[in-house]
C-alpha atoms as a PDB file:
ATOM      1  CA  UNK A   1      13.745 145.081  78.704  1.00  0.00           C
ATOM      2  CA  UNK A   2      16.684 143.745  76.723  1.00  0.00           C
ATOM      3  CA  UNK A   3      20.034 142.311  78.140  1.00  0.00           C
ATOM      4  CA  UNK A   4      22.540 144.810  77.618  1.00  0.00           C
ATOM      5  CA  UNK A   5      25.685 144.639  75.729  1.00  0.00           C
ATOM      6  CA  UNK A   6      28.496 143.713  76.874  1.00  0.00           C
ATOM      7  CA  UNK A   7      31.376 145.774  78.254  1.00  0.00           C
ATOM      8  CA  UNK A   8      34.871 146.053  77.297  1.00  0.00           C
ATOM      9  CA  UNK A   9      37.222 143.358  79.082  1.00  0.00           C
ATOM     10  CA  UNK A  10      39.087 144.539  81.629  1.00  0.00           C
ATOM     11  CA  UNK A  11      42.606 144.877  82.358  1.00  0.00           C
ATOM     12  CA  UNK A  12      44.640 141.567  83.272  1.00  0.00           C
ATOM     13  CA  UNK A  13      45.330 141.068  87.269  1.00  0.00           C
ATOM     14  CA  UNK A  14      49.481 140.944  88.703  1.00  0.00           C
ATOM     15  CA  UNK A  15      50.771 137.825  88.569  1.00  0.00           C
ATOM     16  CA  UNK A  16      50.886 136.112  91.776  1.00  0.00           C
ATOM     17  CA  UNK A  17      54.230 135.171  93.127  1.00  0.00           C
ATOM     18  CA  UNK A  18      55.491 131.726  92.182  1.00  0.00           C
ATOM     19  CA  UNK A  19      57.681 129.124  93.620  1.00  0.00           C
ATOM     20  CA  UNK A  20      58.158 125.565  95.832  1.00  0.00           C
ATOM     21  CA  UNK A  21      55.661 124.733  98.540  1.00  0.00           C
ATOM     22  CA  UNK A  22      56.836 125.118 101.817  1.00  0.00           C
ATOM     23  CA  UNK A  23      59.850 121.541 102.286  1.00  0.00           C
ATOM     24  CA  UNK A  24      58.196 118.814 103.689  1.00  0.00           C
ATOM     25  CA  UNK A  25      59.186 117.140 106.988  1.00  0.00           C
ATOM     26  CA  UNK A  26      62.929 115.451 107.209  1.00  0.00           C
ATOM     27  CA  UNK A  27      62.302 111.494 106.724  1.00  0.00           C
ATOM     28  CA  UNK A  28      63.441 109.037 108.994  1.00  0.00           C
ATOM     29  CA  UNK A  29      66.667 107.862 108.522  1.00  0.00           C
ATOM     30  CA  UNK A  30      67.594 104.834 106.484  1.00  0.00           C
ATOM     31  CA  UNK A  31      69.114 101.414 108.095  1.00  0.00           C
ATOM     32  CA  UNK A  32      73.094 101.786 107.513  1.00  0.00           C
ATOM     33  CA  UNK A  33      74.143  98.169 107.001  1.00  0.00           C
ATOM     34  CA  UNK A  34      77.853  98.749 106.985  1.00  0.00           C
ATOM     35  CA  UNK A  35      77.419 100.320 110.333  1.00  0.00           C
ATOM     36  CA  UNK A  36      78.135  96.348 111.072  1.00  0.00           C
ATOM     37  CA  UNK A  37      81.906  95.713 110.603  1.00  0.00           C
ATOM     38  CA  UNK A  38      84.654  94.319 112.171  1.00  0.00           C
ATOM     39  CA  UNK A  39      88.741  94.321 111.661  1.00  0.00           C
ATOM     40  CA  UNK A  40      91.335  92.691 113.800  1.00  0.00           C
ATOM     41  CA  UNK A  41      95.331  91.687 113.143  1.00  0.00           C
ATOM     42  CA  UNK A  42      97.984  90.396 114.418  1.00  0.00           C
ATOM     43  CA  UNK A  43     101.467  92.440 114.586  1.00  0.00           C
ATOM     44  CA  UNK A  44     102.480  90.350 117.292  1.00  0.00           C
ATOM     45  CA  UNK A  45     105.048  87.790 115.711  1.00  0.00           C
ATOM     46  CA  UNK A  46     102.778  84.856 117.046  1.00  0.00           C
ATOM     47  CA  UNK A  47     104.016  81.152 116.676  1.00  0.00           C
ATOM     48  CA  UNK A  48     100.805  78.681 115.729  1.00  0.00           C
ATOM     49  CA  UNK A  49     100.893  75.296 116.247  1.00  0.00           C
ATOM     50  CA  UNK A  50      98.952  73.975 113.752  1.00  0.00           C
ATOM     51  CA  UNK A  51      96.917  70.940 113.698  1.00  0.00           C
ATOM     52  CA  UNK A  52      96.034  68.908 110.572  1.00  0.00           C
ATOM     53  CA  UNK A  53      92.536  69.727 111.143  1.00  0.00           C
ATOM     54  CA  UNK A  54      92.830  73.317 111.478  1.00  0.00           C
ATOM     55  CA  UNK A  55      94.166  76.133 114.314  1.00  0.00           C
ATOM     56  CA  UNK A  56      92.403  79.505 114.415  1.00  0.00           C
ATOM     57  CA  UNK A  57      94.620  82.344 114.217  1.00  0.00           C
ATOM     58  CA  UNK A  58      94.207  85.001 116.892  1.00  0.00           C
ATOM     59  CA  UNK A  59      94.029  88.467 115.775  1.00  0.00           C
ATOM     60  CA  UNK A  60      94.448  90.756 119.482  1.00  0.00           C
ATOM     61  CA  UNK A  61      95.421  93.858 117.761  1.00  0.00           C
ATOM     62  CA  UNK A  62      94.390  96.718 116.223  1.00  0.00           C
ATOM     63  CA  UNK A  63      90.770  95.832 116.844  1.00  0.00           C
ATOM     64  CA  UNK A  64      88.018  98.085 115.485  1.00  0.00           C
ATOM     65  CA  UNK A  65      85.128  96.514 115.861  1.00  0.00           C
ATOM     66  CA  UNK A  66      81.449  97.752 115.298  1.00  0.00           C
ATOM     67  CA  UNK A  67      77.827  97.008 116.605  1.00  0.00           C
ATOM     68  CA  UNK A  68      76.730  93.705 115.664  1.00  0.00           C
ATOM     69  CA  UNK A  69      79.622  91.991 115.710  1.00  0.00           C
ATOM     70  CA  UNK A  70      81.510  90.567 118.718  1.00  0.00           C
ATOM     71  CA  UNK A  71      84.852  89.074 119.459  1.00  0.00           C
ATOM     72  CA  UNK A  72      86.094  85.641 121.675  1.00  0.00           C
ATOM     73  CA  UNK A  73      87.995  86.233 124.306  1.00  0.00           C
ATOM     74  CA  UNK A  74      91.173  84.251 122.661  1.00  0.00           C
ATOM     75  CA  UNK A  75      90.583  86.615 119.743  1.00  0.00           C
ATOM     76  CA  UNK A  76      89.614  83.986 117.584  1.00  0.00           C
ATOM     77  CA  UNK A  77      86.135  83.899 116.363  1.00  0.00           C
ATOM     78  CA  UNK A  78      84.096  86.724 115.711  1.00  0.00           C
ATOM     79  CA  UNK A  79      79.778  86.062 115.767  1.00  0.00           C
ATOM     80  CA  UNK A  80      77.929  88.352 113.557  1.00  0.00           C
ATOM     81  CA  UNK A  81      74.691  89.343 115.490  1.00  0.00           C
ATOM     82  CA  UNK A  82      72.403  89.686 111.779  1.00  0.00           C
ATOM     83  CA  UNK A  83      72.038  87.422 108.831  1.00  0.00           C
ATOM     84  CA  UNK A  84      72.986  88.992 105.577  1.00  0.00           C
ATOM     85  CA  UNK A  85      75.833  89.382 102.867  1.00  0.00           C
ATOM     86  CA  UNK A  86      79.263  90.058 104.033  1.00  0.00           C
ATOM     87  CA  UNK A  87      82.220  90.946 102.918  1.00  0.00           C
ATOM     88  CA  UNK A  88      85.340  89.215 104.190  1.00  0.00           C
ATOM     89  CA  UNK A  89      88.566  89.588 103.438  1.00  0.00           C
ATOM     90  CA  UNK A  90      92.096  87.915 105.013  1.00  0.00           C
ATOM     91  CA  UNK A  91      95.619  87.731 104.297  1.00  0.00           C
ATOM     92  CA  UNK A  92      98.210  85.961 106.747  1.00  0.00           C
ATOM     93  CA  UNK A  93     101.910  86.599 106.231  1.00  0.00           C
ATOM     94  CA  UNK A  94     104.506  84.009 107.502  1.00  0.00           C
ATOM     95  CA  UNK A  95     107.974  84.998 108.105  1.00  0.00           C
ATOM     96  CA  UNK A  96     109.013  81.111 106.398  1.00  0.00           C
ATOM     97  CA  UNK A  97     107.499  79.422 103.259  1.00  0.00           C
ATOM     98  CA  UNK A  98     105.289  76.227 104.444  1.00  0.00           C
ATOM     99  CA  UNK A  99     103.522  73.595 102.893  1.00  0.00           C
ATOM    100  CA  UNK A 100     100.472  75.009 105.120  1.00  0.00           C
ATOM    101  CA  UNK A 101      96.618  75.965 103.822  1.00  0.00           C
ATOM    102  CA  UNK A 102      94.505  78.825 104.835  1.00  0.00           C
ATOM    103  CA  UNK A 103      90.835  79.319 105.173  1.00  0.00           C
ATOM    104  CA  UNK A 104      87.511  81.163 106.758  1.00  0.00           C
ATOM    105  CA  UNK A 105      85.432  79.102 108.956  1.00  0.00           C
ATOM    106  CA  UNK A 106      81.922  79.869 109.846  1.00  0.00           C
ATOM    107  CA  UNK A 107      80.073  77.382 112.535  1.00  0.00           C
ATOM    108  CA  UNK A 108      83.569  75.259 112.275  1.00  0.00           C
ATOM    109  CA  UNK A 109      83.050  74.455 108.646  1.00  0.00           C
ATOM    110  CA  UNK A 110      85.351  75.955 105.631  1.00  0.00           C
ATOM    111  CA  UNK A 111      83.761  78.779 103.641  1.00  0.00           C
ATOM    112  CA  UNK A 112      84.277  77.828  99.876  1.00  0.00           C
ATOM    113  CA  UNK A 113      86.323  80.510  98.245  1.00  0.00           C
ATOM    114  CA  UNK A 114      88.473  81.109 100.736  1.00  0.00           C
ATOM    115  CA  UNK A 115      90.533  78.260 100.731  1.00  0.00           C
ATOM    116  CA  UNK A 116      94.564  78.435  99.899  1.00  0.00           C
ATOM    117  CA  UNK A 117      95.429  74.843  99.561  1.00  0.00           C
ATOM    118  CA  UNK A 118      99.108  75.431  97.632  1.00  0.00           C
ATOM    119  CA  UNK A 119     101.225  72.644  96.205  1.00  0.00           C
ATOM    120  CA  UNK A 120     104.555  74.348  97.484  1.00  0.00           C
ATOM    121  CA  UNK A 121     105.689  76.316 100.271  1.00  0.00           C
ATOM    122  CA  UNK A 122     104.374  79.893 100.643  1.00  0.00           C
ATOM    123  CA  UNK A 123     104.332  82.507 103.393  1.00  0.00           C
ATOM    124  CA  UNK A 124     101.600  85.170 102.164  1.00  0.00           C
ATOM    125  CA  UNK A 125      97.963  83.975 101.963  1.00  0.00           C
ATOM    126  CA  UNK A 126      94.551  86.111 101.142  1.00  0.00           C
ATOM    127  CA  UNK A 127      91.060  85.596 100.154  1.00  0.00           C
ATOM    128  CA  UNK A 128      88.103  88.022 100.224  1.00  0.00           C
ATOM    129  CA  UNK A 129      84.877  87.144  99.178  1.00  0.00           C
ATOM    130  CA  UNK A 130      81.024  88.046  99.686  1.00  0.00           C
ATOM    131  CA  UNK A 131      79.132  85.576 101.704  1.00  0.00           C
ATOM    132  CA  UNK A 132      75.495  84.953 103.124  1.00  0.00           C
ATOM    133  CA  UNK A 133      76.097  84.729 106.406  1.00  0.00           C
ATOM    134  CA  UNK A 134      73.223  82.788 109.167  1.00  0.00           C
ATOM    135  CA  UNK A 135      72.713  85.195 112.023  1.00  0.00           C
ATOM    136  CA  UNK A 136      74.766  84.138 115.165  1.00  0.00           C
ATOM    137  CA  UNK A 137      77.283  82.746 112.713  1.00  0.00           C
ATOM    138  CA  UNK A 138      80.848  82.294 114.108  1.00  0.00           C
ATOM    139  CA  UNK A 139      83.898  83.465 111.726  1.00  0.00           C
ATOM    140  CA  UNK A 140      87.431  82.238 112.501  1.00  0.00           C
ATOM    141  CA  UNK A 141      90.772  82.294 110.519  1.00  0.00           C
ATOM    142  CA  UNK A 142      92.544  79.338 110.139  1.00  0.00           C
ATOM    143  CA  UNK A 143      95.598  77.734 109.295  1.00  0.00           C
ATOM    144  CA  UNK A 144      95.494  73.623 108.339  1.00  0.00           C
ATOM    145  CA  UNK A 145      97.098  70.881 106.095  1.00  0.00           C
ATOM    146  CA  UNK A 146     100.232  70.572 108.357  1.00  0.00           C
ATOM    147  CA  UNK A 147     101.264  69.457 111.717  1.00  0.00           C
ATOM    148  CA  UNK A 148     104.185  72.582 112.130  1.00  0.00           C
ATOM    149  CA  UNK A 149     104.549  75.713 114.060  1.00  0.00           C
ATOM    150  CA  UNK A 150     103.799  79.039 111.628  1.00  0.00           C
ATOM    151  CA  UNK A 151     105.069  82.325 112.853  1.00  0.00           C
ATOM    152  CA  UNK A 152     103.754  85.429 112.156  1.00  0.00           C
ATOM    153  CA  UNK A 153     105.311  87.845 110.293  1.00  0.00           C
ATOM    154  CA  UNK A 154     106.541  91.044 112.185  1.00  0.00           C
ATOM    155  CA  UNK A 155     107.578  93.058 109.676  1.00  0.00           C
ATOM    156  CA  UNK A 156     103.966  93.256 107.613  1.00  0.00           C
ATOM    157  CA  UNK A 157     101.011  92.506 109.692  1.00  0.00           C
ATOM    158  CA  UNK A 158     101.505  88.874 110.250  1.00  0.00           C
ATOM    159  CA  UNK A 159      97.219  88.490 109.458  1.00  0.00           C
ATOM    160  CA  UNK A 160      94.430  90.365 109.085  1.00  0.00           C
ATOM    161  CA  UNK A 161      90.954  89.335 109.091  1.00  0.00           C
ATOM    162  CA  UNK A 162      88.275  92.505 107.749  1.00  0.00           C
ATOM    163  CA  UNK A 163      84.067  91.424 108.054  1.00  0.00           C
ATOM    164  CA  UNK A 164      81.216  94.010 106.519  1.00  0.00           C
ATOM    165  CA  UNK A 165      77.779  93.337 106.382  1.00  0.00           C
ATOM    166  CA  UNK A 166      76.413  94.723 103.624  1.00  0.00           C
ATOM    167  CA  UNK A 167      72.887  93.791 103.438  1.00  0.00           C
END
């Protein structure tokens, strides 16, 4: 026989609930690059003799120094572990003006930028700067330009040397 008609509709079904999926798994966690730092001073009143050519400045206190980054035993040149960009940042405070220049090293050679070459007699000195940086590289503070003895000041830390590697 014939098809039937059709029936009325019927009613509509409960909504099911709604919501998120269950969370997902916790990622791994992400390579911290400033977990690399160093910072070192020196309170100590310290007299340099410097050398035309350049003295390093030793920085014994105050150290707080991170993975990746180690320290001389004169507390004079640090070696970063990793290639990258760093930040690096000095001052140096004299207790006397002198006709004496400041600088970063790294491998022995002067890191442009951070050179304080004045024309008269100062006693504060800084530089900071962002540098790409060979792994294994060795970072010293000096003072140059003069053969004269430079004391540290006592009464502000006499230098400070800060390194962060931030990629």
């Amino acid at each position: 026989g014939a098809t039937g008609a059709t029936g009325s509709q019927g009613p509509t079904g409960d909504t099911g609930p709604t919501g998120a999926g269950a969370t997902g798994a916790t990622g791994a966690t992400g390579v911290s690059t400033t977990a690399t730092y160093a910072f070192a001073n020196n309170t100590s009143g310290t007299a340099i003799s410097v050398l035309l050519g350049g003295t390093n400045v030793p920085l014994p206190n105050n150290q707080n120094i991170g993975p990746g980054i180690t320290v001389s035993g004169g507390n004079t040149v640090f070696t970063v572990a990793n290639a990258g960009n760093y930040y690096i940042a000095y001052t140096i405070n004299l207790t006397a003006g002198l006709l004496v220049s400041s600088r970063i090293t790294v491998n022995g050679s002067p890191l442009a930028g951070t050179i304080n070459a004045p024309t008269v007699a100062t006693g504060s000195f800084s530089a900071t700067i962002i540098a790409n940086l060979p792994a294994g590289a060795a970072v010293s503070l000096q003072l140059f330009g003069v053969v004269a003895v430079a004391t540290l000041s006592t009464a502000t830390p006499g230098a400070t040397l800060t390194i962060i590697r931030l990629s």
